[in-house]
C-alpha atoms as a PDB file:
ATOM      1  CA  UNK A   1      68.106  -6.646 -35.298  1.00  0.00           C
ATOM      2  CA  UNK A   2      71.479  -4.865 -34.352  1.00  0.00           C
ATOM      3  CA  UNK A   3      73.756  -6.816 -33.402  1.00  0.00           C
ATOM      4  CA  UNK A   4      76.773  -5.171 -30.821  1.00  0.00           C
ATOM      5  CA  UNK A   5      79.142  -6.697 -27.992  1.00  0.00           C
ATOM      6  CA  UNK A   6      79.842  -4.298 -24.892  1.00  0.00           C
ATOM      7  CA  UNK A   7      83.348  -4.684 -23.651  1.00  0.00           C
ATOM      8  CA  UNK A   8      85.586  -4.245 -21.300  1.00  0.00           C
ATOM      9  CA  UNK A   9      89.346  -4.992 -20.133  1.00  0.00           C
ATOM     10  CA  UNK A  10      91.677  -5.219 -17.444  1.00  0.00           C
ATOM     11  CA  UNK A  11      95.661  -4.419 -17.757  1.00  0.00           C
ATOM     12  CA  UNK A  12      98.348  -3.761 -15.630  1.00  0.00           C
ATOM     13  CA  UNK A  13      98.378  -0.377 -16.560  1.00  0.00           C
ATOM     14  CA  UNK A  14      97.727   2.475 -18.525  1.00  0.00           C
ATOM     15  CA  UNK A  15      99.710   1.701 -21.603  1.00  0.00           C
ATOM     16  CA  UNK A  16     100.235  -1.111 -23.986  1.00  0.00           C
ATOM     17  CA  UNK A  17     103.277   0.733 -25.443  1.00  0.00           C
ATOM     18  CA  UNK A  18     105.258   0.788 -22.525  1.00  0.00           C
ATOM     19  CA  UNK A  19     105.057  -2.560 -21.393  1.00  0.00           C
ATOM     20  CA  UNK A  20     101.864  -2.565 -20.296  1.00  0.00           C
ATOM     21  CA  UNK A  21      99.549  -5.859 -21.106  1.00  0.00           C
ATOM     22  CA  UNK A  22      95.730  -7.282 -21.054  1.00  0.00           C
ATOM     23  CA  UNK A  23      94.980  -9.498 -17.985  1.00  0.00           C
ATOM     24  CA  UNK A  24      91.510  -9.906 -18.355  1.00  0.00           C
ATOM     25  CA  UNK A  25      88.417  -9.427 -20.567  1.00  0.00           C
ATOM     26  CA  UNK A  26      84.612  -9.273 -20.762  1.00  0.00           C
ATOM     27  CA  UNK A  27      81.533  -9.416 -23.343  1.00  0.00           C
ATOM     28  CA  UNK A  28      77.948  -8.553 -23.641  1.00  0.00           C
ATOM     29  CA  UNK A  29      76.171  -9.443 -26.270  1.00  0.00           C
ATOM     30  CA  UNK A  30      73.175  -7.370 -27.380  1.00  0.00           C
ATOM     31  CA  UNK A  31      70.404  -7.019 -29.761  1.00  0.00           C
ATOM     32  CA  UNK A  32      68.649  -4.205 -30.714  1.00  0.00           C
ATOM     33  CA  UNK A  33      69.817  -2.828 -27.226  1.00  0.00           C
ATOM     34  CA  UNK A  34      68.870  -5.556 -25.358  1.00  0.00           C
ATOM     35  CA  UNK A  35      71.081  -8.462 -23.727  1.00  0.00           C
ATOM     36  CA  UNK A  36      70.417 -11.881 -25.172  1.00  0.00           C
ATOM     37  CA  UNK A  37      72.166 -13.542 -22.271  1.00  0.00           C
ATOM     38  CA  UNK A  38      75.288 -14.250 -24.148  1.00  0.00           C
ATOM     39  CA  UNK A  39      78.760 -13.223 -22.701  1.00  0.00           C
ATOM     40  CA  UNK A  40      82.213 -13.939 -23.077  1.00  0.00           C
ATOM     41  CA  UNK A  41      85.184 -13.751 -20.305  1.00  0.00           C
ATOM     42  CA  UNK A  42      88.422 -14.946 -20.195  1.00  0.00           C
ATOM     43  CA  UNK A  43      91.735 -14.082 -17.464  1.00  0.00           C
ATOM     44  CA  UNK A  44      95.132 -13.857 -19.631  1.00  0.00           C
ATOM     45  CA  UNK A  45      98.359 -14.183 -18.390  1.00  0.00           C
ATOM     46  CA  UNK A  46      99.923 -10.959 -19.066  1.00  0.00           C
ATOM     47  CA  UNK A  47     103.769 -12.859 -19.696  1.00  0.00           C
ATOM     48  CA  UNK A  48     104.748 -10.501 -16.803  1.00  0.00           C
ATOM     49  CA  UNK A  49     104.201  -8.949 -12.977  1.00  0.00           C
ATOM     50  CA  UNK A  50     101.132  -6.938 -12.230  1.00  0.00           C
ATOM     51  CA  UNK A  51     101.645  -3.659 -10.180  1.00  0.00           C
ATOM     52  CA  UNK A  52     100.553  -3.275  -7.159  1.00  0.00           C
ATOM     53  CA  UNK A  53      98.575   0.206  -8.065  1.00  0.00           C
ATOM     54  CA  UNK A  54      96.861  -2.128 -10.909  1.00  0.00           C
ATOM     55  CA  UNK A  55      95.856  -4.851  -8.223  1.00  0.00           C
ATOM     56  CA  UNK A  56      94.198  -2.263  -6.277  1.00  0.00           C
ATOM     57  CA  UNK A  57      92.087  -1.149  -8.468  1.00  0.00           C
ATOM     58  CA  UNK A  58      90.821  -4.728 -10.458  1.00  0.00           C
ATOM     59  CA  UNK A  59      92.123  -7.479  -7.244  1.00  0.00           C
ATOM     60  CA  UNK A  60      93.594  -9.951  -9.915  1.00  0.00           C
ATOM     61  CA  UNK A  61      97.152 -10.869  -8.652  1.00  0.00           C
ATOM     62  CA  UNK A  62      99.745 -12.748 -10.379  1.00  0.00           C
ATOM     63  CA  UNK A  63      98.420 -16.038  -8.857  1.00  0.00           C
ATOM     64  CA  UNK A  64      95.881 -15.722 -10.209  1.00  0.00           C
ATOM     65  CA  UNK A  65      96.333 -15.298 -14.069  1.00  0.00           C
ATOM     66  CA  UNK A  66      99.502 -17.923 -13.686  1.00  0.00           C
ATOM     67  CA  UNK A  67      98.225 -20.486 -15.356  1.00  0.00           C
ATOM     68  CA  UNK A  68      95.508 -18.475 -17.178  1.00  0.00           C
ATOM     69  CA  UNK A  69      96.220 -18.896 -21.504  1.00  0.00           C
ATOM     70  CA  UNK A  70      98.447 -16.439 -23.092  1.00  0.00           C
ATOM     71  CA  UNK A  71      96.148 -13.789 -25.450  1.00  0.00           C
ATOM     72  CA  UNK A  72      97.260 -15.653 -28.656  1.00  0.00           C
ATOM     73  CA  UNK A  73      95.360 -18.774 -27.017  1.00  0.00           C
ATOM     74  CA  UNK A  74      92.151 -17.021 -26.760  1.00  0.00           C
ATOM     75  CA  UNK A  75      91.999 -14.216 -29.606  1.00  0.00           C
ATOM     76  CA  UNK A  76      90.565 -16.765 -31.812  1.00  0.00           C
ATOM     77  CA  UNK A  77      87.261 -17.116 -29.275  1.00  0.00           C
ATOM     78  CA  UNK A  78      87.325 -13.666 -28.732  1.00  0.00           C
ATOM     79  CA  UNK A  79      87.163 -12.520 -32.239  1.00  0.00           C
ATOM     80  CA  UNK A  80      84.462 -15.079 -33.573  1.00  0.00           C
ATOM     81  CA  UNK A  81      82.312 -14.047 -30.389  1.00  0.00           C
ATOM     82  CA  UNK A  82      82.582 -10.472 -31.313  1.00  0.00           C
ATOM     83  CA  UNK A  83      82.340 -11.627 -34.950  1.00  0.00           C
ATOM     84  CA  UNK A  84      81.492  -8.232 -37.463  1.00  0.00           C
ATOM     85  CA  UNK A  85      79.583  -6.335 -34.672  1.00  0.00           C
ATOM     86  CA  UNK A  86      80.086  -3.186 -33.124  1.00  0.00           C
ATOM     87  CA  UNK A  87      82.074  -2.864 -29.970  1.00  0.00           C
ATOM     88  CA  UNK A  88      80.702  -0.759 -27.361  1.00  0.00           C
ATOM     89  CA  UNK A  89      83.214   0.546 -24.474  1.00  0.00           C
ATOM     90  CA  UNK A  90      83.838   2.816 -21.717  1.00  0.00           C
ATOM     91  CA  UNK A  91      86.794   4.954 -22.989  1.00  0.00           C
ATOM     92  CA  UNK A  92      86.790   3.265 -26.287  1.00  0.00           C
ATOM     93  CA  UNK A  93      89.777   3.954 -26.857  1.00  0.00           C
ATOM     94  CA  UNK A  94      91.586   2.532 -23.705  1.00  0.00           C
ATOM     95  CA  UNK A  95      90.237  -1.010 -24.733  1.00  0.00           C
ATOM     96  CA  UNK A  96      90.566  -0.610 -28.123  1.00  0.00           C
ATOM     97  CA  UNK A  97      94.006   0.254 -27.348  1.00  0.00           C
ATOM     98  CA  UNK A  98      95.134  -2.911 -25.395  1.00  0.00           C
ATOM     99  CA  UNK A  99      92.983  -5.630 -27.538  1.00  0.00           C
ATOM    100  CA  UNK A 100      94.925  -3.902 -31.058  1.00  0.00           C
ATOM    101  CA  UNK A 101      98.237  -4.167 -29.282  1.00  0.00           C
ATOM    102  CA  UNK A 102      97.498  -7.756 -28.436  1.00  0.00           C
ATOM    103  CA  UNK A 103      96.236  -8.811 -31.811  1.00  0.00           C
ATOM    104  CA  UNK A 104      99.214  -6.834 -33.256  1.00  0.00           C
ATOM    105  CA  UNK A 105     101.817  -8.624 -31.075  1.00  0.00           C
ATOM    106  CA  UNK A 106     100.389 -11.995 -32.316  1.00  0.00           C
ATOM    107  CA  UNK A 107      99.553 -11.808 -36.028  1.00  0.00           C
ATOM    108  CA  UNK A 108      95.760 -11.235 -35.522  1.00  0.00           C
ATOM    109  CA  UNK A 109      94.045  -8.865 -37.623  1.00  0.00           C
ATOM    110  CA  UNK A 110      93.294  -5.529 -35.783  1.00  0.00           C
ATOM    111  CA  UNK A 111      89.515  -4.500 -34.878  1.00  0.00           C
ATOM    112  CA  UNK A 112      89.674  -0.804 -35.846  1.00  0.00           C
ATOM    113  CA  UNK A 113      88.766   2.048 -34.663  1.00  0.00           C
ATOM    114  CA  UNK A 114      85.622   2.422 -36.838  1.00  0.00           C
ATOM    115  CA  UNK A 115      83.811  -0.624 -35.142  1.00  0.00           C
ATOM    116  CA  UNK A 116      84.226   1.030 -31.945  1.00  0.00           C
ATOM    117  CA  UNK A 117      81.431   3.102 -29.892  1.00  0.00           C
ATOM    118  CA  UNK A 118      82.387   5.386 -27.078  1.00  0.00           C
ATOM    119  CA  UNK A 119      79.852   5.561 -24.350  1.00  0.00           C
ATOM    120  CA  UNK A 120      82.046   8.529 -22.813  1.00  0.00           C
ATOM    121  CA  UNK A 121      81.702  10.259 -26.104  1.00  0.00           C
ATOM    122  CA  UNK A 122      77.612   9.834 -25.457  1.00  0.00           C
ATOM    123  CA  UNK A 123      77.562  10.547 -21.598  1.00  0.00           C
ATOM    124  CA  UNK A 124      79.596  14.008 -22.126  1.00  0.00           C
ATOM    125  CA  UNK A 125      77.233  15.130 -25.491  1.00  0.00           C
ATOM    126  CA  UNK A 126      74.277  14.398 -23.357  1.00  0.00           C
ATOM    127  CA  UNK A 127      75.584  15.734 -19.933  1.00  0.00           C
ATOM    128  CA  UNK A 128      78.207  18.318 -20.724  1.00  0.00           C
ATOM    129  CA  UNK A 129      80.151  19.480 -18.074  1.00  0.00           C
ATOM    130  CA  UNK A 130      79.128  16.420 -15.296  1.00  0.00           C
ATOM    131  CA  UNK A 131      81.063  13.567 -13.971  1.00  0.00           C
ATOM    132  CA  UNK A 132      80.331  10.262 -16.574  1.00  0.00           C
ATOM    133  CA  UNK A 133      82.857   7.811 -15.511  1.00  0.00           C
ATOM    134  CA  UNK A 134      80.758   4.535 -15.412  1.00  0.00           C
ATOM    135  CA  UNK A 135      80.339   4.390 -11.826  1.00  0.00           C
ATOM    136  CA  UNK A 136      79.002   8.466 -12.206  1.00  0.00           C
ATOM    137  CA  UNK A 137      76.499   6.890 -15.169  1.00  0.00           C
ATOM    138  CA  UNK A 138      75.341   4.399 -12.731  1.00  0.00           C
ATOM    139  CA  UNK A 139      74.622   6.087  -9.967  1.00  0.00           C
ATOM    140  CA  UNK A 140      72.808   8.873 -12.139  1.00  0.00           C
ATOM    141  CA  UNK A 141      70.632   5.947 -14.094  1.00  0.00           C
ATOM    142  CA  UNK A 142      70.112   4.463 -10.741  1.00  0.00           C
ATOM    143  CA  UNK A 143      71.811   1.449 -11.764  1.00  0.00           C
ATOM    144  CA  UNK A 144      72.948  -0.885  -8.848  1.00  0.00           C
ATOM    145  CA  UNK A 145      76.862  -1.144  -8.006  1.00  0.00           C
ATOM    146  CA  UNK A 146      75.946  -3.688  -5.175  1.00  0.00           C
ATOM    147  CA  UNK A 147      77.851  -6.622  -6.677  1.00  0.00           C
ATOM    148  CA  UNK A 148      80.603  -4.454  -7.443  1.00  0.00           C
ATOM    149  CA  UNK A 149      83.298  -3.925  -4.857  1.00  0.00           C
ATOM    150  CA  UNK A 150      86.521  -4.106  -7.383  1.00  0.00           C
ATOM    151  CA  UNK A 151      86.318  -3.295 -11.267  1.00  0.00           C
ATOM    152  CA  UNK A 152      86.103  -6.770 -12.994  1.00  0.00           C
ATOM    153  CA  UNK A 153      86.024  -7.447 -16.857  1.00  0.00           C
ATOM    154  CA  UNK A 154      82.283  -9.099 -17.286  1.00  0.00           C
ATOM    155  CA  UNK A 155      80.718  -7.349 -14.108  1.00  0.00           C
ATOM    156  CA  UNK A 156      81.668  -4.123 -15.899  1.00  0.00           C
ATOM    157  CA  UNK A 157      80.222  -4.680 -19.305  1.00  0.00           C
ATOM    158  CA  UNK A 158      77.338  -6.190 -17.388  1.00  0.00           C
ATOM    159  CA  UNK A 159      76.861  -2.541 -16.039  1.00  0.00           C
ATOM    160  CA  UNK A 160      78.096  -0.856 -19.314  1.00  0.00           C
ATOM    161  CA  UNK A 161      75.259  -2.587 -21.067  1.00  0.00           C
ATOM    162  CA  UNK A 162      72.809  -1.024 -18.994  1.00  0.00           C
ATOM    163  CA  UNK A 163      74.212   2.549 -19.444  1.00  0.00           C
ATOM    164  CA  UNK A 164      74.421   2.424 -23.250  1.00  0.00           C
ATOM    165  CA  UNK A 165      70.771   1.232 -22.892  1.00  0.00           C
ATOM    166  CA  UNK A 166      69.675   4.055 -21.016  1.00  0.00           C
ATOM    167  CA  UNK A 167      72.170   6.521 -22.881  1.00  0.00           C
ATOM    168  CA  UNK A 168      70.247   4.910 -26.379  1.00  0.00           C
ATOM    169  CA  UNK A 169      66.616   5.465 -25.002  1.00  0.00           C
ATOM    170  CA  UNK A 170      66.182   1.692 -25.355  1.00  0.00           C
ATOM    171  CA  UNK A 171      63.825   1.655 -22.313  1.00  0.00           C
ATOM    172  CA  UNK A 172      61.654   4.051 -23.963  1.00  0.00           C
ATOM    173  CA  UNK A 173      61.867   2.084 -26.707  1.00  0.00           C
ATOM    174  CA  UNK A 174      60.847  -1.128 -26.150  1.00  0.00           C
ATOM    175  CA  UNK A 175      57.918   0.353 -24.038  1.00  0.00           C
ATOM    176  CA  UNK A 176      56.572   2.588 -26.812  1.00  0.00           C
ATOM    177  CA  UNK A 177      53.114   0.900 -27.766  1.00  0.00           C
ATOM    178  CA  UNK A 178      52.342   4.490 -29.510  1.00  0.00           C
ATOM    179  CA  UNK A 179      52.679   2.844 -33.120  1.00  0.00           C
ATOM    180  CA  UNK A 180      55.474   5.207 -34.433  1.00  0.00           C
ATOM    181  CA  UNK A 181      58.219   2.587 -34.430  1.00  0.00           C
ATOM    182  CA  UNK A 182      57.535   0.351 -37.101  1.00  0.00           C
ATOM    183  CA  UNK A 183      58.559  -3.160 -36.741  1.00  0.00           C
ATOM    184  CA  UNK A 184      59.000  -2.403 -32.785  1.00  0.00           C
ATOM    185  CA  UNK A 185      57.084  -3.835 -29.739  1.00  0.00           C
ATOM    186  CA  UNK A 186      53.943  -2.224 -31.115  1.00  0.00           C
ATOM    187  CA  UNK A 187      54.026  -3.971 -34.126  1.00  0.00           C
ATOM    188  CA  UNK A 188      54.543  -6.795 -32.362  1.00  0.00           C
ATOM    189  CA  UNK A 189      51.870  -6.154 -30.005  1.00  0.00           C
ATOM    190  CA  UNK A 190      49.560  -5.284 -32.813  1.00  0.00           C
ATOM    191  CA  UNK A 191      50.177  -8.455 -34.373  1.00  0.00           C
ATOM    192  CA  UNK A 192      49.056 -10.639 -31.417  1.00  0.00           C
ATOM    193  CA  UNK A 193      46.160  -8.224 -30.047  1.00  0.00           C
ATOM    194  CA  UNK A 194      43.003 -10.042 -29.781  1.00  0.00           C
ATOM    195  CA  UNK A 195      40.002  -8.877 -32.245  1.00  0.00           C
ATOM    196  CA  UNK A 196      37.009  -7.011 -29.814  1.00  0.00           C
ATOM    197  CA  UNK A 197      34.593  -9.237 -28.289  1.00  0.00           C
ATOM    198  CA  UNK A 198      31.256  -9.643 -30.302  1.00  0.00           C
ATOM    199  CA  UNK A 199      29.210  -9.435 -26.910  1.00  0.00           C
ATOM    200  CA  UNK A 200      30.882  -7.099 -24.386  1.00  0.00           C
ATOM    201  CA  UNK A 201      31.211  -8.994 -20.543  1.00  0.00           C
ATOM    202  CA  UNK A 202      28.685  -7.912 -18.379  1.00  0.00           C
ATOM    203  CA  UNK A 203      30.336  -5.476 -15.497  1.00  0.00           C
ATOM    204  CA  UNK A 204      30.361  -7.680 -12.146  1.00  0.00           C
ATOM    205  CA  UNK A 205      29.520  -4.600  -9.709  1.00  0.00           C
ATOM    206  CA  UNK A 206      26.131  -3.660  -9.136  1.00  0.00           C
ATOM    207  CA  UNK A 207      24.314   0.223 -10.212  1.00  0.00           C
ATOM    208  CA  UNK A 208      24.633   0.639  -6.046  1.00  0.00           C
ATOM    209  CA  UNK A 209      28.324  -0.332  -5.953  1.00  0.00           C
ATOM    210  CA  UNK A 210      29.018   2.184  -9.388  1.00  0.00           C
ATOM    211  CA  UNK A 211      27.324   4.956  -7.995  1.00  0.00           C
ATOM    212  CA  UNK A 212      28.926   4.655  -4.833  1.00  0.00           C
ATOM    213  CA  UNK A 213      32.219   4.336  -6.326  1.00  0.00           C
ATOM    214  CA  UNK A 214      31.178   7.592  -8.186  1.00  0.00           C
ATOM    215  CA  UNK A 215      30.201   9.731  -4.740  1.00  0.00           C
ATOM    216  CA  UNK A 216      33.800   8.659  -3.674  1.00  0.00           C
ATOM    217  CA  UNK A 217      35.632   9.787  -6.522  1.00  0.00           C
ATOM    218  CA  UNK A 218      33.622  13.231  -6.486  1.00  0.00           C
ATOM    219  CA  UNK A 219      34.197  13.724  -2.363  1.00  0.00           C
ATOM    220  CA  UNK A 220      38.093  12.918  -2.752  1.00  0.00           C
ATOM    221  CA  UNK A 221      39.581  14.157  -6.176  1.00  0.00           C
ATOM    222  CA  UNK A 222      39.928  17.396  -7.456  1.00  0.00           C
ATOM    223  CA  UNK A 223      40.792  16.543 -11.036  1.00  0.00           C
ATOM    224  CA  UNK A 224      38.134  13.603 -12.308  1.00  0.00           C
ATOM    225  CA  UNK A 225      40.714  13.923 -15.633  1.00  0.00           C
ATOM    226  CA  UNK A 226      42.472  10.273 -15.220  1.00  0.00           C
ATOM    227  CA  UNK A 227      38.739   8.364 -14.497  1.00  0.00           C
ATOM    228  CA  UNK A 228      37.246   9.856 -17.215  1.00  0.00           C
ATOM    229  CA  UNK A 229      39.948   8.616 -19.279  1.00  0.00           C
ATOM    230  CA  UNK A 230      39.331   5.362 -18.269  1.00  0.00           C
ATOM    231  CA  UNK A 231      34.791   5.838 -18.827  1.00  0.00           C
ATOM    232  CA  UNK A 232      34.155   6.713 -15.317  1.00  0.00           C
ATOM    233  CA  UNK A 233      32.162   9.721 -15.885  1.00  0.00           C
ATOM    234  CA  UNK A 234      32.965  11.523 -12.689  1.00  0.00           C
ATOM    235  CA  UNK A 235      31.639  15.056 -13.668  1.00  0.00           C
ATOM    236  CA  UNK A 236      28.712  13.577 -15.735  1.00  0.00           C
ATOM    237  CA  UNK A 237      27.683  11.751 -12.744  1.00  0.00           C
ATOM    238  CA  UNK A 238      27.575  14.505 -10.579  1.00  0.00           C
ATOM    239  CA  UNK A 239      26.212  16.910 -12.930  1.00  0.00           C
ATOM    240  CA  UNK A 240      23.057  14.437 -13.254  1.00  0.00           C
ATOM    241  CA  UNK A 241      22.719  14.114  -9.613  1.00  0.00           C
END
């Protein structure tokens, strides 16, 4: 299976070139575009203040990252969590941005811009022209913000990795039993499907209750097309009657 980590950052600002530094960060791992329940988060102590525009938007105040450890502490973690997968992001290449500068200012090798996905890229190919900021995603997949009141590192990659699911067709996906995926779920329901019974059960209603069942469905429904789908010969019924 695929193997990719979602991610996302917080900074005090726009701009690792000007000053600006990573303060926190947040991973997803997934598998063939499903979580596996894996994530990664640490705070960082950005070595210097964090605006007051910046705490607006993300609530993490210089308190609270004061004793956090310095990026150089926790690249090494970082890096063998992510290991040689794919990084999915938000504005790829905001994050990307920030976690190169960091790895550049301490002697880590850089990730590279080819291991990065852009789900903004994929929102604005599939819906030209709309809003697809993450929150815009959300509310358009019907994905709850409830739990979010300020942006926060793990809560949104946690939301990320259900918009890339939904931007991937993974829902449709794993619920395609039609046979066309190989090595999907219906392989895998194939391969645990039960062989048909040699001796049918014996139906538990009586005729009376069946042909009853069969007046109702041919007083109420215009199209009989779903029950006779299922054997209930609705039209047959009422044609021999």
């Amino acid at each position: 299976m695929a193997r990719e980590i979602v991610l996302d950052t917080e900074t005090t600002g726009f701009d690792p070139k000007t000053g600006d530094r990573l303060i926190e960060v947040g991973c997803i791992e997934i598998e063939d575009l499903l979580p596996t329940g894996r994530t990664f988060h640490r705070f960082v102590n950005p070595e210097r203040l964090i605006p007051p525009d910046a705490i607006k938007v993300h609530g993490i105040t210089d308190d609270k990252v004061r004793d956090a450890p310095k990026f150089h502490e926790v690249v090494h973690d970082l890096m063998d969590f992510i290991g040689d997968a794919q990084i999915i992001a938000h504005n790829a290449a905001f994050d990307r941005n920030f976690i190169d500068h960091e790895c550049g200012r301490c002697g880590h090798p850089i990730t590279g811009e080819a291991r990065w996905i852009d789900t903004l890229q994929l929102a604005q190919k599939r819906f030209p022209g709309m809003a697809n900021s993450l929150d815009a995603l959300c509310k358009r997949f019907k994905i709850s913000l409830v739990e979010r009141s300020l942006h926060g590192a793990l809560i949104d990659a946690r939301l990320l990795a259900e918009v890339y699911l939904e931007l991937r067709g993974g829902k449709e996906r794993v619920l395609d039993l039609s046979g066309a995926r190989a090595g999907g779920a219906s392989a895998a329901v194939a391969a645990t499907a039960y062989p048909p019974r040699p001796r049918p059960l014996a139906p538990l209603s009586t005729p009376a209750e069946r042909a009853a069942h069969v007046e109702f469905l041919r007083s109420v429904l215009s199209d009989h097309s779903l029950w006779s789908a299922q054997g209930v010969q609705v039209v047959q019924e009422d044609a021999a009657a």
